[in-house]
C-alpha atoms as a PDB file:
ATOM      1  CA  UNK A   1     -17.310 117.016 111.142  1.00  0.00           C
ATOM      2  CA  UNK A   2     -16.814 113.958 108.597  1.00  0.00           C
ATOM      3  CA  UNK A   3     -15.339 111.030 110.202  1.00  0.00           C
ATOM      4  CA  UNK A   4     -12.845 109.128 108.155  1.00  0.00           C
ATOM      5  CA  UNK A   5     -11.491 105.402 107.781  1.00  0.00           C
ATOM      6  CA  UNK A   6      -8.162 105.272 106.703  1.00  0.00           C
ATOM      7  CA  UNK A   7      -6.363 101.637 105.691  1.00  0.00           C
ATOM      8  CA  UNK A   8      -2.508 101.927 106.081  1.00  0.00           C
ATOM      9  CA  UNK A   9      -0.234  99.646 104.538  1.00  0.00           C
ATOM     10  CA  UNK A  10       2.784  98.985 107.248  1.00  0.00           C
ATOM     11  CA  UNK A  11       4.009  95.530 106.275  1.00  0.00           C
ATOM     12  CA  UNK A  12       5.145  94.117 109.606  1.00  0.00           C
ATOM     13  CA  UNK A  13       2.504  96.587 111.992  1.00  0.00           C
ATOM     14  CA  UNK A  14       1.196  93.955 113.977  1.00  0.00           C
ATOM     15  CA  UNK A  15       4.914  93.236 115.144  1.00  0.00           C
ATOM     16  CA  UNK A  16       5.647  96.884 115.869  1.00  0.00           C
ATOM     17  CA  UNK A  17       6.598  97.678 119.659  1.00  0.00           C
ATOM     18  CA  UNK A  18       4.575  99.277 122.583  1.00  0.00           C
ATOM     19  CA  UNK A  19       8.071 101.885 121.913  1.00  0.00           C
ATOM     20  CA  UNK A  20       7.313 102.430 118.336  1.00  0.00           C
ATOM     21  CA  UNK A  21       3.504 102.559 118.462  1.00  0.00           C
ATOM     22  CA  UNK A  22       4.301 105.628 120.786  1.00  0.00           C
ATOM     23  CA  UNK A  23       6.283 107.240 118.587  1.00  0.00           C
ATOM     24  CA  UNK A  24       3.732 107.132 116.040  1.00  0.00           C
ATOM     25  CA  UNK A  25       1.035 108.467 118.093  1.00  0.00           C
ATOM     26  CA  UNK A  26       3.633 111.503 119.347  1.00  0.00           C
ATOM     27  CA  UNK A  27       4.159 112.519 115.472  1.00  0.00           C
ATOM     28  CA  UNK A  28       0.376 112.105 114.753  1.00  0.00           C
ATOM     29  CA  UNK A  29      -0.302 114.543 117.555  1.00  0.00           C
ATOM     30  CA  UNK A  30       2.613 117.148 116.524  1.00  0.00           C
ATOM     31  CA  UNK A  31       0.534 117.198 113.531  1.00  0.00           C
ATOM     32  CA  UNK A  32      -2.581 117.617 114.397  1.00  0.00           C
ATOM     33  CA  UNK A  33      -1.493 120.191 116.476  1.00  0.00           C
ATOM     34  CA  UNK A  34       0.232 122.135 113.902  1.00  0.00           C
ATOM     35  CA  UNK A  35      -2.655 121.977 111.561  1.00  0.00           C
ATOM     36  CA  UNK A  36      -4.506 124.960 110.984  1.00  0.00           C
ATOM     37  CA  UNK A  37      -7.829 123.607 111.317  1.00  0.00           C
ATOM     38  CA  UNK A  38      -9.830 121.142 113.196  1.00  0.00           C
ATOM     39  CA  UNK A  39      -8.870 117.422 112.872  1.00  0.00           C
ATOM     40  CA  UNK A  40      -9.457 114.180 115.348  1.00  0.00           C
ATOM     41  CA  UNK A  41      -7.927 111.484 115.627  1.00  0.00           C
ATOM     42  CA  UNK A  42     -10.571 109.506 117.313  1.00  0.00           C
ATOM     43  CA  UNK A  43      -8.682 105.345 117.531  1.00  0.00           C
ATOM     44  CA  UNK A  44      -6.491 102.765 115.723  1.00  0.00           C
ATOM     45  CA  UNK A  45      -6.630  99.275 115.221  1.00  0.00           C
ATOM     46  CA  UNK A  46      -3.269  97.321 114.272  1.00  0.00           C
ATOM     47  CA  UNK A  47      -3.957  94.376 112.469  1.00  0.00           C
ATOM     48  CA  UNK A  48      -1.372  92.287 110.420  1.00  0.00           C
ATOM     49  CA  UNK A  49       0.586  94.163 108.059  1.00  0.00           C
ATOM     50  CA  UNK A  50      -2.062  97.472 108.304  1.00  0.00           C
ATOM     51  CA  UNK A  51      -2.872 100.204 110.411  1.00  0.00           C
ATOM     52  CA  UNK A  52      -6.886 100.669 110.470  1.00  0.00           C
ATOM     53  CA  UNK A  53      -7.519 104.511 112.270  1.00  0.00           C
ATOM     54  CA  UNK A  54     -11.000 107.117 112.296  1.00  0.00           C
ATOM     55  CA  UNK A  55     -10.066 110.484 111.760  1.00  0.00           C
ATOM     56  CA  UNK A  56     -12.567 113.122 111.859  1.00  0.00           C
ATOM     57  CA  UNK A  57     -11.704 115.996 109.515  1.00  0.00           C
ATOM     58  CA  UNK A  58     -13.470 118.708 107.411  1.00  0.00           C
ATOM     59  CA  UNK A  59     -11.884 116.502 104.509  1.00  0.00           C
ATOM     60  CA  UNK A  60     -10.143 113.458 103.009  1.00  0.00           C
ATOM     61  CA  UNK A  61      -7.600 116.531 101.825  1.00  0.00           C
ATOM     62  CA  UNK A  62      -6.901 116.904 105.044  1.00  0.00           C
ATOM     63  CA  UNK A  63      -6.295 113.869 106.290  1.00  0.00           C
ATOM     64  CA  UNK A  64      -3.725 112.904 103.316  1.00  0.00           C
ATOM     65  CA  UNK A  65      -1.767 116.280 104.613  1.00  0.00           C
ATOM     66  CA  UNK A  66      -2.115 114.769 107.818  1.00  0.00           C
ATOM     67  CA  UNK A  67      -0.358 111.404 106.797  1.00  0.00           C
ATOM     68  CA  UNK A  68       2.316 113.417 104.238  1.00  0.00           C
ATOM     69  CA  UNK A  69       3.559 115.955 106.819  1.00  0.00           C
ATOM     70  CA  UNK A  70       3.462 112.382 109.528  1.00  0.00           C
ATOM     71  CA  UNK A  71       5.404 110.697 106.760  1.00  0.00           C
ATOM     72  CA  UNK A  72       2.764 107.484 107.192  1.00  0.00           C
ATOM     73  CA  UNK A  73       0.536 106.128 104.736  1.00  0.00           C
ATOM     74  CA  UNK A  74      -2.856 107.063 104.282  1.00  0.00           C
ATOM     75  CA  UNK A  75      -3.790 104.161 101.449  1.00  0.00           C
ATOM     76  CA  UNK A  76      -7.105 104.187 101.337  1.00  0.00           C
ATOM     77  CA  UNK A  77      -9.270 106.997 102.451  1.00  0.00           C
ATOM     78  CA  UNK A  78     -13.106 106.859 103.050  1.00  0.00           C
ATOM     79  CA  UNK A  79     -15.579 108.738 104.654  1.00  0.00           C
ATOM     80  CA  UNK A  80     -17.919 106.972 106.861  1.00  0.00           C
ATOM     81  CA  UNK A  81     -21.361 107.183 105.887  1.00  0.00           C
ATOM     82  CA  UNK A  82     -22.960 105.370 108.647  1.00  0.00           C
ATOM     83  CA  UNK A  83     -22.275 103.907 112.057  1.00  0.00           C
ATOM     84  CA  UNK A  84     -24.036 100.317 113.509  1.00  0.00           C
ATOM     85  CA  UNK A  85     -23.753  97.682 115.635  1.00  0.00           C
ATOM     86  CA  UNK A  86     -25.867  95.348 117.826  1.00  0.00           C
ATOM     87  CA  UNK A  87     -27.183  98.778 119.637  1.00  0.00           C
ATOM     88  CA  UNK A  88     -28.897  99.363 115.809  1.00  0.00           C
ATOM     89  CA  UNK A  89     -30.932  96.333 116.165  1.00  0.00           C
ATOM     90  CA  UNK A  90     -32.788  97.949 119.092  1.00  0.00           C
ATOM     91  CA  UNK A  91     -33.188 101.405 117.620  1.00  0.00           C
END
């Protein structure tokens, strides 16, 4: 399945609380629950006034659904072509 990076505007996100950051993570699963097909929400980085996440889904379709019916922002979405780090070096 495609994995997806998705850049959400949330002016403020870095100050959100341990209390809100759950409640956002609670509607992202009711979601993914109710969807009628695969979808994974695989981590999340808060950083400033965005919300960085990887998504796997069968498409970026689905992962705008995903943010409408959360009622979050889904910005920017790209599909990750490739994955590296210092691990590549040695491959």
């Amino acid at each position: 399945m495609p994995k997806y990076l998705i850049e959400r505007n949330i002016p403020g996100a870095a100050k959100l609380t341990p209390e809100q950051l759950r409640e956002i993570s609670a509607t992202s699963n009711k979601v993914v629950a109710g969807l009628d097909r695969p979808y994974n929400w695989i981590t999340s980085y808060v950083a400033g006034d965005k919300i960085y996440c990887v998504h796997e889904a069968d498409s970026a379709e689905t992962v705008y659904r995903h943010a409408r019916e959360g009622g979050f922002p889904a910005d920017l979405v790209t599909e990750i072509a490739s994955e590296i780090g210092p691990q590549t070096a040695r491959a």
